[in-house]
C-alpha atoms as a PDB file:
ATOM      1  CA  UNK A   1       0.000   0.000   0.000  1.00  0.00           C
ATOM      2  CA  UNK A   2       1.708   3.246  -1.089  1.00  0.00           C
ATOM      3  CA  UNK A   3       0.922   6.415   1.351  1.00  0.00           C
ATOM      4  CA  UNK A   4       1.110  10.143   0.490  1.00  0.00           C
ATOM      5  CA  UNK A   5       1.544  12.429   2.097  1.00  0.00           C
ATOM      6  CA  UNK A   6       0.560  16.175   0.765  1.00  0.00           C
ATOM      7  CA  UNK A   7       1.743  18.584   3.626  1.00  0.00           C
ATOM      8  CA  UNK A   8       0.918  22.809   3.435  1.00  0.00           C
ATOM      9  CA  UNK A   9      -1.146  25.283   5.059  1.00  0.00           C
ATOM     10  CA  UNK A  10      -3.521  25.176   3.033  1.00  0.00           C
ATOM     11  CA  UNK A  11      -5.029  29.201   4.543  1.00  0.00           C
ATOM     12  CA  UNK A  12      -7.656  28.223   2.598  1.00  0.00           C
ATOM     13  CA  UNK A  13      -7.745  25.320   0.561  1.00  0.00           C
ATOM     14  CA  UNK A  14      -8.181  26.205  -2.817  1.00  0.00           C
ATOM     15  CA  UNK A  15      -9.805  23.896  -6.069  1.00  0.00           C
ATOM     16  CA  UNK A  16      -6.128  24.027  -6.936  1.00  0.00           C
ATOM     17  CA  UNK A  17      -5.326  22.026  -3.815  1.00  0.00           C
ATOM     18  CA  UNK A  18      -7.899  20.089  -4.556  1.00  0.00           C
ATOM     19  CA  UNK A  19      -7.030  19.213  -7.820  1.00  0.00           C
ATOM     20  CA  UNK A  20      -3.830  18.073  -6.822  1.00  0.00           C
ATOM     21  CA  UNK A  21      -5.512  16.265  -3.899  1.00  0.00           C
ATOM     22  CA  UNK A  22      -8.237  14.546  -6.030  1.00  0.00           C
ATOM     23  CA  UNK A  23      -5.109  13.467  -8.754  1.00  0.00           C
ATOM     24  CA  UNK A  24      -3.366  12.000  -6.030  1.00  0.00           C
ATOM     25  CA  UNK A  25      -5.959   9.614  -4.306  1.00  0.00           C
ATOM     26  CA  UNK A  26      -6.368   8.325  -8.077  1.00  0.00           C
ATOM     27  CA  UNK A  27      -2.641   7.405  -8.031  1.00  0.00           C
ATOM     28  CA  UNK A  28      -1.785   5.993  -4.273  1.00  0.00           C
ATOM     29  CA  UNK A  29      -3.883   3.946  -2.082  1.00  0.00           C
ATOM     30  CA  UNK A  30      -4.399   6.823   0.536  1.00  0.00           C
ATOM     31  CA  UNK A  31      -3.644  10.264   0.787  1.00  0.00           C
ATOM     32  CA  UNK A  32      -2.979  11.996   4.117  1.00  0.00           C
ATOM     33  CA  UNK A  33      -3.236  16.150   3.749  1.00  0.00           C
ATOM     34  CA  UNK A  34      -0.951  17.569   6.063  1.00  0.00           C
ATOM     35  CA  UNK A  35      -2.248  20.890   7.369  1.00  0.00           C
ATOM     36  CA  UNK A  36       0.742  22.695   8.840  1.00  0.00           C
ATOM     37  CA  UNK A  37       0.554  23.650  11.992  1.00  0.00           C
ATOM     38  CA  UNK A  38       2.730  25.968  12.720  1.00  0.00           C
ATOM     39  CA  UNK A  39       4.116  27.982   9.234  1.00  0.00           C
ATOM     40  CA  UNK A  40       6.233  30.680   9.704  1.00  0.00           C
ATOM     41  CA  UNK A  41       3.901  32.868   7.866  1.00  0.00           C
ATOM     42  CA  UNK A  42       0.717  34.877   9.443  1.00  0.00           C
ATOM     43  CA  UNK A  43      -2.878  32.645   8.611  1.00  0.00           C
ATOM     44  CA  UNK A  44      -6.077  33.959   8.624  1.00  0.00           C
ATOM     45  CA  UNK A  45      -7.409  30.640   9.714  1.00  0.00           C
ATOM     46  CA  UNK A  46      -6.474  28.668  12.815  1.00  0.00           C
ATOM     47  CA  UNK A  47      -5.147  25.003  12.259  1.00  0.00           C
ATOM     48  CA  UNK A  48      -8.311  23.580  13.217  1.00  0.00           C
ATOM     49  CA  UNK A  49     -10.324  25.626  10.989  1.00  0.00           C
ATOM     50  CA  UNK A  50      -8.279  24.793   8.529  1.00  0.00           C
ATOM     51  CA  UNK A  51      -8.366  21.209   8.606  1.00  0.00           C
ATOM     52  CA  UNK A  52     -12.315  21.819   9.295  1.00  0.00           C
ATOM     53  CA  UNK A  53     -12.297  23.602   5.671  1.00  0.00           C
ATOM     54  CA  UNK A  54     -10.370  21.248   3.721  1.00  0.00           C
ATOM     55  CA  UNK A  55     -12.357  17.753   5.138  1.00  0.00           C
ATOM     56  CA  UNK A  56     -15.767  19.102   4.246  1.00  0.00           C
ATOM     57  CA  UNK A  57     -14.067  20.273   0.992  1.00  0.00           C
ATOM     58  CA  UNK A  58     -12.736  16.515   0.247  1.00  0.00           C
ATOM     59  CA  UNK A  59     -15.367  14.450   1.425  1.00  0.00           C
ATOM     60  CA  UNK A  60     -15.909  12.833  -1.711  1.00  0.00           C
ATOM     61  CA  UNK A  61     -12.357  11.623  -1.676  1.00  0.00           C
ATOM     62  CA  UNK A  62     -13.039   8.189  -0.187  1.00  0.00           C
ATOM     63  CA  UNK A  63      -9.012   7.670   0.182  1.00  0.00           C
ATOM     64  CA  UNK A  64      -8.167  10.955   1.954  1.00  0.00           C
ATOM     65  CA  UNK A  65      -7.960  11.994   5.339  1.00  0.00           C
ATOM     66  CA  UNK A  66      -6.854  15.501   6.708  1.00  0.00           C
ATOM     67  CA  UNK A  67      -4.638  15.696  10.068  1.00  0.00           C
ATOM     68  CA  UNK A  68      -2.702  18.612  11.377  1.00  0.00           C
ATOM     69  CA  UNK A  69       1.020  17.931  12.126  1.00  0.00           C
ATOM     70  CA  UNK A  70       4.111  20.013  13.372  1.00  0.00           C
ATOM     71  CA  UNK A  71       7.977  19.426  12.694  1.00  0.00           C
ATOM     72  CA  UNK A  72       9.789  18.333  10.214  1.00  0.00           C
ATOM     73  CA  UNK A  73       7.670  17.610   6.998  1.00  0.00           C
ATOM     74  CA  UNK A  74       9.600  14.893   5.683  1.00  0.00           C
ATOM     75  CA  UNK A  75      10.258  12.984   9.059  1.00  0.00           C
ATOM     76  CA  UNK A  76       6.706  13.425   9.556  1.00  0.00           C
ATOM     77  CA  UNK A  77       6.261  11.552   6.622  1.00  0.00           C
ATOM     78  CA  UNK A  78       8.130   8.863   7.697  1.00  0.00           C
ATOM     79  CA  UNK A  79       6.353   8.727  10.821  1.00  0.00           C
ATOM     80  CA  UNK A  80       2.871   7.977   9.201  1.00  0.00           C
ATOM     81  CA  UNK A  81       4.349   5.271   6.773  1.00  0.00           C
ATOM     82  CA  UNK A  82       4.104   7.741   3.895  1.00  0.00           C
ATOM     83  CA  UNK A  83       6.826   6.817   1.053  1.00  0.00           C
ATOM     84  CA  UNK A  84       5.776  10.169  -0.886  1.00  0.00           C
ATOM     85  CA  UNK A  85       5.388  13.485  -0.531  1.00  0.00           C
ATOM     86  CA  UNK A  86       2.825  15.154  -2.926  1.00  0.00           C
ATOM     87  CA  UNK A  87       3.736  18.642  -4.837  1.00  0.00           C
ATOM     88  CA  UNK A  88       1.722  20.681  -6.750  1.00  0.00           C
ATOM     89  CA  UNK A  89       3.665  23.201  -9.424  1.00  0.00           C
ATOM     90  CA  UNK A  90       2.368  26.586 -10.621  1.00  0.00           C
ATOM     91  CA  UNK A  91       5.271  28.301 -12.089  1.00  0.00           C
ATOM     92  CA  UNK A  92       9.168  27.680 -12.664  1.00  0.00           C
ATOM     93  CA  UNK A  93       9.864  29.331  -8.836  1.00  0.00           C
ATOM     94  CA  UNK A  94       7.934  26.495  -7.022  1.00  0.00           C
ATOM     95  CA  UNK A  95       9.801  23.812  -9.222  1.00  0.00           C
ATOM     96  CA  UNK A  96      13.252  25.407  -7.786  1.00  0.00           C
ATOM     97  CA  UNK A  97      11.769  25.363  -4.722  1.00  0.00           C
ATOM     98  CA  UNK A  98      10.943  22.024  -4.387  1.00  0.00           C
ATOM     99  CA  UNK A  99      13.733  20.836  -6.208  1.00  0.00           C
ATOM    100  CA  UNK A 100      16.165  22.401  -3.428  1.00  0.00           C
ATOM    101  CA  UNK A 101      13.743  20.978  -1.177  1.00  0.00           C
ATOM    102  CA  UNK A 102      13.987  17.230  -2.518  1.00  0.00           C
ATOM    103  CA  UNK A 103      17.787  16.951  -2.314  1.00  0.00           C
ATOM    104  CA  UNK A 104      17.339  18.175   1.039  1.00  0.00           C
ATOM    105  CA  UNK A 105      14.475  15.490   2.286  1.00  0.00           C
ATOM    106  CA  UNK A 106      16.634  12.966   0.126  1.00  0.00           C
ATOM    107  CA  UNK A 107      18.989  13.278   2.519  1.00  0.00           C
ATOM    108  CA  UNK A 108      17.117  13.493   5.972  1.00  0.00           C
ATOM    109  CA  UNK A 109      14.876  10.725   4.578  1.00  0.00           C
ATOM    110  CA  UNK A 110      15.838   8.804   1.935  1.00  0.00           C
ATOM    111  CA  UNK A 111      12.819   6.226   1.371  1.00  0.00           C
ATOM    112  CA  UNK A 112      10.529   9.311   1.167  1.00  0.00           C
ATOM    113  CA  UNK A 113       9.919  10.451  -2.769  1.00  0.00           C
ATOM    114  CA  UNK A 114       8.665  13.665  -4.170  1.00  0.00           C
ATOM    115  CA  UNK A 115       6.147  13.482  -6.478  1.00  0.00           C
ATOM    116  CA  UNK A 116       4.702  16.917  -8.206  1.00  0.00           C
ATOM    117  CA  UNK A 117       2.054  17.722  -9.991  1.00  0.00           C
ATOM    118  CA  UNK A 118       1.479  20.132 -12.715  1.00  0.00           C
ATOM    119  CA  UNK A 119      -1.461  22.353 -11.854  1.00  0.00           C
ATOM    120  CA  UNK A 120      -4.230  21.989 -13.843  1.00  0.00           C
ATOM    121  CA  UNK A 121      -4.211  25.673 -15.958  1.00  0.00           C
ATOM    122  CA  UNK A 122      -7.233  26.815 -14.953  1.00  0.00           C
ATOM    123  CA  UNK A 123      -5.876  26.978 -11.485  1.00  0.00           C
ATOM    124  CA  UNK A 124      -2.016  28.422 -12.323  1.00  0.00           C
ATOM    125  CA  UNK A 125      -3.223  31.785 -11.138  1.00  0.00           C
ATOM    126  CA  UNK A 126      -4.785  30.826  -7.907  1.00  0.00           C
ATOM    127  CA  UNK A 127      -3.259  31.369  -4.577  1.00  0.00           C
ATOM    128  CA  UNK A 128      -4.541  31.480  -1.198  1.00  0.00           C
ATOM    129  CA  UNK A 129      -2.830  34.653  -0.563  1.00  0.00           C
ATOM    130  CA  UNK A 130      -4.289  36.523  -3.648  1.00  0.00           C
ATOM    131  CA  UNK A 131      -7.904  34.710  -2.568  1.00  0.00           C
ATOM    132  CA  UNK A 132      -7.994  36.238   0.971  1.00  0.00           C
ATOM    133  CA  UNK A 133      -6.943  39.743  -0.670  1.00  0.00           C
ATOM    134  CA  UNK A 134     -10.109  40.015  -3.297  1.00  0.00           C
ATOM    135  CA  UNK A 135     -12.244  38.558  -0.717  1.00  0.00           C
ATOM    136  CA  UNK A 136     -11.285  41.027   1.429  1.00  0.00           C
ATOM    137  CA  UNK A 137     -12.307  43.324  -0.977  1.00  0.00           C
ATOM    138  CA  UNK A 138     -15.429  41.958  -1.189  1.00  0.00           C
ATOM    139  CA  UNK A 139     -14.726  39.990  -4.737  1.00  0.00           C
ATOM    140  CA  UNK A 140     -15.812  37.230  -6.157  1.00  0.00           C
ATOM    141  CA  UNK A 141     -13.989  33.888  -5.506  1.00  0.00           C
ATOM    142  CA  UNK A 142     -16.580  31.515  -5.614  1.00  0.00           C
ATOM    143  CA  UNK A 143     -14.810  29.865  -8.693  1.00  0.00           C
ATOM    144  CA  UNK A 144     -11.696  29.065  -6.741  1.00  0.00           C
ATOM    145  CA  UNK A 145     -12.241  27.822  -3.778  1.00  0.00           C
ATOM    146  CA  UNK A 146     -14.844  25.297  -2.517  1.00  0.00           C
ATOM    147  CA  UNK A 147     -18.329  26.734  -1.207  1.00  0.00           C
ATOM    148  CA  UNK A 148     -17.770  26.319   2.565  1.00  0.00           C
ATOM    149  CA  UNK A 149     -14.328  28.404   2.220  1.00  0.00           C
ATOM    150  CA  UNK A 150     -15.891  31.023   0.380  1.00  0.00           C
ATOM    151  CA  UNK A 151     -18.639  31.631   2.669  1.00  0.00           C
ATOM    152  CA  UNK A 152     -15.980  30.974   6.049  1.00  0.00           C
ATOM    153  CA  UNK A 153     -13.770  33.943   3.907  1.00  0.00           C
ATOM    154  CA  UNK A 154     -16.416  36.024   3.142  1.00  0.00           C
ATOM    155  CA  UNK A 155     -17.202  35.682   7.025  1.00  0.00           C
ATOM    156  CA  UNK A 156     -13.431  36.710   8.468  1.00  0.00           C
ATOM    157  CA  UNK A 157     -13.975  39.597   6.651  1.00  0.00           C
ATOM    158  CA  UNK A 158     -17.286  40.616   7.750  1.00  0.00           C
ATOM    159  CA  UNK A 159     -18.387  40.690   4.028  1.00  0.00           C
ATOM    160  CA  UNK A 160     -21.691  39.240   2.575  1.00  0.00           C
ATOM    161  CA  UNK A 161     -21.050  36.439   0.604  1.00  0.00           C
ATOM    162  CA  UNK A 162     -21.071  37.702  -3.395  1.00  0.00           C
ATOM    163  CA  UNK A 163     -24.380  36.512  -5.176  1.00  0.00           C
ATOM    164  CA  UNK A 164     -24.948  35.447  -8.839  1.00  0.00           C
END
């Protein structure tokens, strides 16, 4: 049985997540979604939101369960019997990111593999942190992110939720 693992902070889950999510359970036997815990980068949403937001969002993904985990991703991995880590690509800079970050796993964990994903193109312009910013503004991003995000974004922000 091959594990995945797909670790991130997901703050929110976007369809581009899961896309990549939904292409992975087709590939490995299960897929565990790693919802970072503790990312050195500000979050709108608290871990257990987050994980809250991305399970309702995945429910139809039979193979899939989301946890929240701290540490080391890759040793993490190991820890839950995961022999991948799943990647999703939008651009040229996340490839040399992960590729740095692959030699580096490599080496704390050998038996772990990266495996990325393109991203779909109808998703290479989505990114949580350009999501939060139009909802914010009251925008429309009910074509990016699953319905339960949009209305839990819409609802940080105090704003109504954008009709038709």
């Amino acid at each position: 049985m091959v594990v995945a693992f797909y670790p991130g902070s997901f703050d929110p889950v976007t369809v581009g997540h899961l896309d990549i999510t939904a292409r992975a359970s087709a590939l490995f036997d299960e897929v565990v979604v790693g919802v970072y815990d503790t990312p050195s980068k500000s979050l709108l949403f608290t871990t257990n939101e987050r994980v809250e937001l991305f399970e309702k969002a995945c429910r139809h993904l039979p193979n899939v369960r989301v946890i929240k985990y701290s540490g080391l991703t890759v040793r993490y991995a190991r820890e839950i019997g995961a022999g991948v880590i799943v990647r999703g690509l939008r651009s040229g800079f996340d490839f040399e990111y992960e590729f740095e970050m692959a030699f580096m796993n490599r080496k704390l964990e050998p038996d772990v593999d990266l495996v990325c994903f393109m991203t779909s193109q109808d998703y290479m312009f989505v990114s949580a942190s350009l999501l939060k910013e139009v909802a914010k503004l009251g925008g429309d991003i009910r074509e990016m992110v699953p319905t339960n995000v949009a209305e839990a974004l819409y609802a940080k922000f105090g704003n109504p939720v954008v009709e038709g």
